[in-house]
N, C-alpha and C. Protein backbone atom coordinates (compact mmCIF):
# COMPACT_ATOMS: atom_id res chain seq x y z
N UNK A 1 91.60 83.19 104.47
CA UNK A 1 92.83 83.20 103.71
C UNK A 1 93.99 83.09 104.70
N UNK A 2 95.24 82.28 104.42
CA UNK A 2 96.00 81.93 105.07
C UNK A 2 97.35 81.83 104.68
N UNK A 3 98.41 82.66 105.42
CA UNK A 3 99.51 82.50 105.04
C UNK A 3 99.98 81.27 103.96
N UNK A 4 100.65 81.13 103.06
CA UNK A 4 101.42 80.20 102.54
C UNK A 4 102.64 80.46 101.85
N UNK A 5 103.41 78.73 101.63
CA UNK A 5 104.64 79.01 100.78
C UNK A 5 103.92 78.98 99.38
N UNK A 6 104.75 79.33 98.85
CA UNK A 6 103.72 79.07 96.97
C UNK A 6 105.08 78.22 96.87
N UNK A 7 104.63 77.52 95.22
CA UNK A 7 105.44 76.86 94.72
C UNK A 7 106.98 77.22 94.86
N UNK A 8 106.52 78.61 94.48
CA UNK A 8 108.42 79.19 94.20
C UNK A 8 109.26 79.85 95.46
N UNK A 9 108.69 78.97 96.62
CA UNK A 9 109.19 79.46 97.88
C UNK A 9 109.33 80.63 98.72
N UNK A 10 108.29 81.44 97.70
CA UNK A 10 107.62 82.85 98.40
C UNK A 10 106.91 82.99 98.94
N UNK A 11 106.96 84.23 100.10
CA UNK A 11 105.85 83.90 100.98
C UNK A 11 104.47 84.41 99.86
N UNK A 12 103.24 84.12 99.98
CA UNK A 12 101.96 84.54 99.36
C UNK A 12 100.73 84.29 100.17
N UNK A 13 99.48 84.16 99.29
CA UNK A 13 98.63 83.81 100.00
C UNK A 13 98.02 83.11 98.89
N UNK A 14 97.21 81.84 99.82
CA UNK A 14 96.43 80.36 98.95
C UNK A 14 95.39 80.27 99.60
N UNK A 15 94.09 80.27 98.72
CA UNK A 15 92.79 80.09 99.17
C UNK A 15 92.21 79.01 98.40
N UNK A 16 92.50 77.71 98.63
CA UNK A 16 92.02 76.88 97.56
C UNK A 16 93.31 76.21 96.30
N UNK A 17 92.14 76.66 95.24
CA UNK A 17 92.92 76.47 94.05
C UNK A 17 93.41 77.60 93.37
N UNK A 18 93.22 78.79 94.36
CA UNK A 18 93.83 80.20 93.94
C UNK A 18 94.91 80.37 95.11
N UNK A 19 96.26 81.05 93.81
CA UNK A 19 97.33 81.42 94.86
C UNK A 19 97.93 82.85 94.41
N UNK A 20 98.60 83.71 95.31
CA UNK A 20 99.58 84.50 94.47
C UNK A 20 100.65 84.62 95.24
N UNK A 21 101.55 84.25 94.70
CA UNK A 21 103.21 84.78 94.78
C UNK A 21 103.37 85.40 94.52
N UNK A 22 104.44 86.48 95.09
CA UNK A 22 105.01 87.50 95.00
C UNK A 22 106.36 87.28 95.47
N UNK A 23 107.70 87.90 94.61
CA UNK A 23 108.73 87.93 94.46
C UNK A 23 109.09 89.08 93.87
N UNK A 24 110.69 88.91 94.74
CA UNK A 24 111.48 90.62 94.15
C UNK A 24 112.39 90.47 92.93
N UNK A 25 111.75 91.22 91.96
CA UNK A 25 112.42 91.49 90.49
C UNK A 25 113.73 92.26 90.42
N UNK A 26 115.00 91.65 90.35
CA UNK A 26 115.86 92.27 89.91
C UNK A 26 116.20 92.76 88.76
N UNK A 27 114.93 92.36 87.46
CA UNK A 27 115.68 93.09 85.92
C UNK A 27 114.91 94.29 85.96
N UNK A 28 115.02 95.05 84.98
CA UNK A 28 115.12 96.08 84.39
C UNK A 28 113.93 96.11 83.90
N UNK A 29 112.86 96.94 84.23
CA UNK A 29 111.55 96.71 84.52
C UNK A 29 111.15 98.34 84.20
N UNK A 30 110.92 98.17 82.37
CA UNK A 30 110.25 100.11 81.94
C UNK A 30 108.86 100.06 81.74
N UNK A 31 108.08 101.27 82.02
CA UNK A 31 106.88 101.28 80.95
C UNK A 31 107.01 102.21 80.07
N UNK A 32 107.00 102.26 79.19
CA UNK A 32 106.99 103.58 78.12
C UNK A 32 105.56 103.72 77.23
N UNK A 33 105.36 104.50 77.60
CA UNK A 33 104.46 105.13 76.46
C UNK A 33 104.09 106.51 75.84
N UNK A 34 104.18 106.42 74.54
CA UNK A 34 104.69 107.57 73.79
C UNK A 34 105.50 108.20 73.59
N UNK A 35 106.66 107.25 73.60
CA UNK A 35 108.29 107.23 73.83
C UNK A 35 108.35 108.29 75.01
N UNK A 36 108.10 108.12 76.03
CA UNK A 36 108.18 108.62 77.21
C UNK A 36 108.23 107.46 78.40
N UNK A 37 109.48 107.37 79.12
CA UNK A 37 109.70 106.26 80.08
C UNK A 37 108.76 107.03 81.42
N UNK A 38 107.84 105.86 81.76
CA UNK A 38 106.69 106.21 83.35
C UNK A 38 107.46 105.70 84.05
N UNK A 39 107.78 104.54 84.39
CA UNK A 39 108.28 103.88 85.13
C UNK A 39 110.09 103.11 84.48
N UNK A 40 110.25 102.62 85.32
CA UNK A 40 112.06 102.26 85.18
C UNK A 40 112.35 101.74 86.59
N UNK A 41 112.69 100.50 86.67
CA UNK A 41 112.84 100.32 88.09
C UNK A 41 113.65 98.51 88.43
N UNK A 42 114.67 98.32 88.98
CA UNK A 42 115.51 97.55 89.07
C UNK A 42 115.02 97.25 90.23
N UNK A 43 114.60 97.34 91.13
CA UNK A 43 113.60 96.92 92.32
C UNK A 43 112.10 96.34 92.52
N UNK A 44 111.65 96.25 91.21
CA UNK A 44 110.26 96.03 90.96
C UNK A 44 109.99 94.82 91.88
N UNK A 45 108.45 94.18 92.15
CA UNK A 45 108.29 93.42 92.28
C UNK A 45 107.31 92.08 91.23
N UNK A 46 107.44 91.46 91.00
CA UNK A 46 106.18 90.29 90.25
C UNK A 46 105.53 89.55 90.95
N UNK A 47 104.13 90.11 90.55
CA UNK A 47 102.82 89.51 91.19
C UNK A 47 102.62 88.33 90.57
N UNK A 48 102.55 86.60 90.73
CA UNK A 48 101.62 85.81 90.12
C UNK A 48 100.63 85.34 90.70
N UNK A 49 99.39 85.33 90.20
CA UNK A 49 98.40 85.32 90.58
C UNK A 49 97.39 84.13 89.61
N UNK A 50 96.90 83.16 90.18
CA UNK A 50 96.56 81.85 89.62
C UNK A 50 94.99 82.53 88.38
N UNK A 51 95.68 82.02 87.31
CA UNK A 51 94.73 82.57 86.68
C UNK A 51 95.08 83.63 85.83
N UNK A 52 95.60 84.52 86.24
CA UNK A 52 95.91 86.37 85.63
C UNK A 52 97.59 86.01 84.95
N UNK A 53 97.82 86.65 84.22
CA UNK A 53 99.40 86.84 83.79
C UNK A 53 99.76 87.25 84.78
N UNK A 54 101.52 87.49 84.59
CA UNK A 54 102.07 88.19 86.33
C UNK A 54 102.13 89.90 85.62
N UNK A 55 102.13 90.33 87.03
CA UNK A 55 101.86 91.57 87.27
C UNK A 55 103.44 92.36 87.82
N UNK A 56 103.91 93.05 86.81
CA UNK A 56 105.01 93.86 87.29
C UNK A 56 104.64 95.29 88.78
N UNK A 57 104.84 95.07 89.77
CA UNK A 57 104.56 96.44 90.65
C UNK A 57 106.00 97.38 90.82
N UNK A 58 105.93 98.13 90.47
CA UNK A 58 107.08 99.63 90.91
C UNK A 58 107.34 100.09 91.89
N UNK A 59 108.55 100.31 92.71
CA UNK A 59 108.37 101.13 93.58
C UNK A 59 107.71 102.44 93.67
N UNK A 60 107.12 103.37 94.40
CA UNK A 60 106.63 104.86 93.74
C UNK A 60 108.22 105.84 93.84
N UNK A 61 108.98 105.46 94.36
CA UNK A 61 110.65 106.46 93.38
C UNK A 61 111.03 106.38 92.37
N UNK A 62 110.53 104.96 91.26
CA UNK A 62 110.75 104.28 90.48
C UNK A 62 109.88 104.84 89.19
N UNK A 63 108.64 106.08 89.43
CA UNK A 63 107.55 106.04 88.73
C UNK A 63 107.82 107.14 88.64
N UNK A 64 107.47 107.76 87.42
CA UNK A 64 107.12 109.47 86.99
C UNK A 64 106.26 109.73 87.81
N UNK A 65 105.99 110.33 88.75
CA UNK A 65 104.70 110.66 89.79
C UNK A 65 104.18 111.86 89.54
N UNK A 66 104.82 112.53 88.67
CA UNK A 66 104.25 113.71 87.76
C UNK A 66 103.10 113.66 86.95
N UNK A 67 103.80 112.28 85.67
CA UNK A 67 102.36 112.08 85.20
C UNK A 67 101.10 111.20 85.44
N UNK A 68 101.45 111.20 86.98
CA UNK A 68 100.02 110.19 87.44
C UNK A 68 99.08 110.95 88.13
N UNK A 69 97.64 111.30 87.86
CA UNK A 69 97.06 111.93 88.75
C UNK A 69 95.45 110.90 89.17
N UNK A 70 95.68 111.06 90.79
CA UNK A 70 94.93 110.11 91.44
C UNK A 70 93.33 110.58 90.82
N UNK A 71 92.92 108.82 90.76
CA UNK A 71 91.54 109.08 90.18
C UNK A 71 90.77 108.72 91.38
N UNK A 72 89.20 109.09 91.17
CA UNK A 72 88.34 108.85 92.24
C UNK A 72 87.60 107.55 92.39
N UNK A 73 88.14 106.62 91.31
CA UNK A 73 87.92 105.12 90.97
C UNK A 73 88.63 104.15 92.24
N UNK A 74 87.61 102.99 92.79
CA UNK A 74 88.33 102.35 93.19
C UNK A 74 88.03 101.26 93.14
N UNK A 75 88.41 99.42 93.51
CA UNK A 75 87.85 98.13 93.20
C UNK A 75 88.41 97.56 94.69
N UNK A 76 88.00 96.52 94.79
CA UNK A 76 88.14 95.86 95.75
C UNK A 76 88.33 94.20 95.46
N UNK A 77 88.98 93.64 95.70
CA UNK A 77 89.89 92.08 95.21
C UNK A 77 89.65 91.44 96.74
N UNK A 78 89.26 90.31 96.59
CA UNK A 78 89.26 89.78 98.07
C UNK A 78 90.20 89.02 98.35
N UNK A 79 91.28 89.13 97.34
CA UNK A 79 92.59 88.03 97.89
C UNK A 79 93.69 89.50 98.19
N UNK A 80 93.50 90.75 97.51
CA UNK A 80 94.88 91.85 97.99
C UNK A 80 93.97 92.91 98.88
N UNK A 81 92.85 93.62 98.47
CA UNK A 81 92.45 94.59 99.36
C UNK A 81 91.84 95.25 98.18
N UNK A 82 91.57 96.67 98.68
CA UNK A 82 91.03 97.96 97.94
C UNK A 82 92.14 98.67 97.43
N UNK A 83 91.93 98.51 95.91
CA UNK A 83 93.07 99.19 94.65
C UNK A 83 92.39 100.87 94.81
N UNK A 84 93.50 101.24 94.62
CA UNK A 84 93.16 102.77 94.46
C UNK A 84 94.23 103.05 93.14
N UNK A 85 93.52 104.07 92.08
CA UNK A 85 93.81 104.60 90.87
C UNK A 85 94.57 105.63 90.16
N UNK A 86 94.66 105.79 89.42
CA UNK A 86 95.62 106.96 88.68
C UNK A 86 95.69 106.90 87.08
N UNK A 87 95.07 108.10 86.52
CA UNK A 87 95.06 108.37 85.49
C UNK A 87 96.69 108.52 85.25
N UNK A 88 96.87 108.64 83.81
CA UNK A 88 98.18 108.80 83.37
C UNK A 88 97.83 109.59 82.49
N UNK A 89 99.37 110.86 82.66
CA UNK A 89 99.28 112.43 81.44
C UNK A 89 99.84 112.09 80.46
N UNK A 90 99.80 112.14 79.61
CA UNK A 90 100.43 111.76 78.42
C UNK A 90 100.22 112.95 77.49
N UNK A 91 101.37 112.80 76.23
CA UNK A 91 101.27 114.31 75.55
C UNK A 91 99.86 114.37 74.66
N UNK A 92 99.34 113.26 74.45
CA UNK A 92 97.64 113.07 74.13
C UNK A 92 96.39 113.13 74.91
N UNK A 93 96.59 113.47 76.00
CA UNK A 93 95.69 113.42 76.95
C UNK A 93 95.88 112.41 78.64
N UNK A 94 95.18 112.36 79.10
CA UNK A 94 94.60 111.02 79.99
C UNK A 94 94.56 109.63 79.68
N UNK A 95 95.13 108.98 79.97
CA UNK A 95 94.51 107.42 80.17
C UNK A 95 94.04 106.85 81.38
N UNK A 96 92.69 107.26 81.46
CA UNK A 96 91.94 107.01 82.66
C UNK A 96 92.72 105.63 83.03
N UNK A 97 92.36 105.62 84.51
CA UNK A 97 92.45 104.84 85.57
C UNK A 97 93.55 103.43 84.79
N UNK A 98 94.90 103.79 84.59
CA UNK A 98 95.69 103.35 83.61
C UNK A 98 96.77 102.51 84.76
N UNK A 99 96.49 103.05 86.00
CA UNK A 99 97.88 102.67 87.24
C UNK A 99 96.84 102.23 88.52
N UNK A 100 97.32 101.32 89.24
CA UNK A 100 96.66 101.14 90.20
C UNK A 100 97.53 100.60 91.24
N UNK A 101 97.38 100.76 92.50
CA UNK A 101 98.10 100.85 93.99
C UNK A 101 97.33 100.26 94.69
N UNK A 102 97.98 98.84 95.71
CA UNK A 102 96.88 98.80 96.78
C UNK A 102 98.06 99.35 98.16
N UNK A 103 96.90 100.27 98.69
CA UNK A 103 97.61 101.12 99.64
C UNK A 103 97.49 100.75 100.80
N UNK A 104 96.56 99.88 101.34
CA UNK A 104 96.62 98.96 102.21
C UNK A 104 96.23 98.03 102.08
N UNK A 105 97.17 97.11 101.80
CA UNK A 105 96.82 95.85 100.79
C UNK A 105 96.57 94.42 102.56
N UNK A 106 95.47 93.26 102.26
CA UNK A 106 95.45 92.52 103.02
C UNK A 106 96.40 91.95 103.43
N UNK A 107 96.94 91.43 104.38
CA UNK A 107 98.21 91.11 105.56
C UNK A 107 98.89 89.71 104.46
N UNK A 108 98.08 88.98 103.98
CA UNK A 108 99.08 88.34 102.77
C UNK A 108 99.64 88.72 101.81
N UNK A 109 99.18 90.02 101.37
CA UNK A 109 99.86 90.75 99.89
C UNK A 109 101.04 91.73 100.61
N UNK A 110 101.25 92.00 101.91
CA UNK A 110 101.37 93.31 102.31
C UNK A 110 103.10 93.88 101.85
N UNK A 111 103.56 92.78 101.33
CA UNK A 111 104.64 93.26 100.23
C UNK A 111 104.08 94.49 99.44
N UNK A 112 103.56 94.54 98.77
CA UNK A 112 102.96 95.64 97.41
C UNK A 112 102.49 96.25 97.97
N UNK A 113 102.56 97.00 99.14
CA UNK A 113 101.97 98.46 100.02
C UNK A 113 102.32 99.22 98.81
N UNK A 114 101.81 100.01 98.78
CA UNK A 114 102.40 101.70 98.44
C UNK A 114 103.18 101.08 96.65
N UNK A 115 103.36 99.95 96.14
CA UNK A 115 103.97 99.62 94.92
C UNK A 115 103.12 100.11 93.77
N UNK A 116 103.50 100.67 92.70
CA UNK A 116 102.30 100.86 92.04
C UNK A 116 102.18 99.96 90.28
N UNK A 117 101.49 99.86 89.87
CA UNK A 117 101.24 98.50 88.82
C UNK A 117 100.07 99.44 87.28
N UNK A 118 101.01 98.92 86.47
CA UNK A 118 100.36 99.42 84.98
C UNK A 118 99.57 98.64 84.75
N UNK A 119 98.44 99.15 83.54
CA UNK A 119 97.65 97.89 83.27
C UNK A 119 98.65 98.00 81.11
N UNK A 120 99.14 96.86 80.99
CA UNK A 120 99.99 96.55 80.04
C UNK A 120 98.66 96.75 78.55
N UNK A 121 97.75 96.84 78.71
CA UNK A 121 96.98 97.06 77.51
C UNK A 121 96.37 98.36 77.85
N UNK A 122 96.96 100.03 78.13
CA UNK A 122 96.63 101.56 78.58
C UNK A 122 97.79 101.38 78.18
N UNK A 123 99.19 100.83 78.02
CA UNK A 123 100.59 101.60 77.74
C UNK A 123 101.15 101.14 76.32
N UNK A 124 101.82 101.93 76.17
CA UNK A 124 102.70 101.25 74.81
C UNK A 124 102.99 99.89 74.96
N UNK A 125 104.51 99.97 76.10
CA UNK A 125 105.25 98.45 76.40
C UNK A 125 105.18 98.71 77.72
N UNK A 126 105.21 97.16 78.57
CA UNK A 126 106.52 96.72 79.24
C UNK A 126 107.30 96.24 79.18
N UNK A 127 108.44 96.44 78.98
CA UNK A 127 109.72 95.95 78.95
C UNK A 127 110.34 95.44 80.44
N UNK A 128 110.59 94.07 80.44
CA UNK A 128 111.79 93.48 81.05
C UNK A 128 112.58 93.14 80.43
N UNK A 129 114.02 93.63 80.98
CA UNK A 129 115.69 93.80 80.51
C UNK A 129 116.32 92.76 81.27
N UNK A 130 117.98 91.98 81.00
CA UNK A 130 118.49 91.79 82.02
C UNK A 130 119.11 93.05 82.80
């Protein structure tokens, strides 16, 4: 895997006929669920990734870090690295392994260190605002 520009003049990484760009989100970027805002964040970043919808990531100042508690789940992606997990508290319980972080993400993703990313079908919404 090898450095590249992607289409939209970001740096990413291209292996083929798979690419992902990554770019910095300036709108208004919530997750809510159960009318409870998790995340909120004017700094976000968007993952596109050839194939997948794009992927909103959060800063972690940006995230309720209250109601996330790290799970012992983890996956491994051979284009970003090893995702590590987080249940989400909610006034109903848990939503297992609902957030995921790559915490040392491979030297092409290495934007989204430490960013952390909902999975949009575990939450109510995401909302992007201007």
């Amino acid at each position: 895997m090898s450095d590249a520009l992607t289409p939209h003049g970001s740096p990413g990484a291209s292996t083929g006929a798979h690419a992902i760009a990554i770019r910095a989100n300036g709108h208004r970027v919530r997750v809510i669920h159960g009318g409870v805002t998790m995340a909120d964040t004017q700094s976000g970043l968007t993952l596109a990734e050839t194939g997948l919808p794009d992927v909103f990531y959060f800063p972690r100042g940006d995230v309720n870090m209250a109601r996330l508690e790290r799970s012992t789940h983890t996956s491994h992606c051979p284009f970003k690295g090893e995702a590590s997990y987080f249940h989400l508290r909610t006034e109903d319980g848990l939503i297992e392994n609902a957030v995921w972080s790559y915490e040392t993400p491979l030297e092409p993703v290495a934007q989204i260190k430490g960013y952390l990313a909902f999975y949009a079908s575990r939450v109510d919404r995401i909302d992007q605002t201007s």
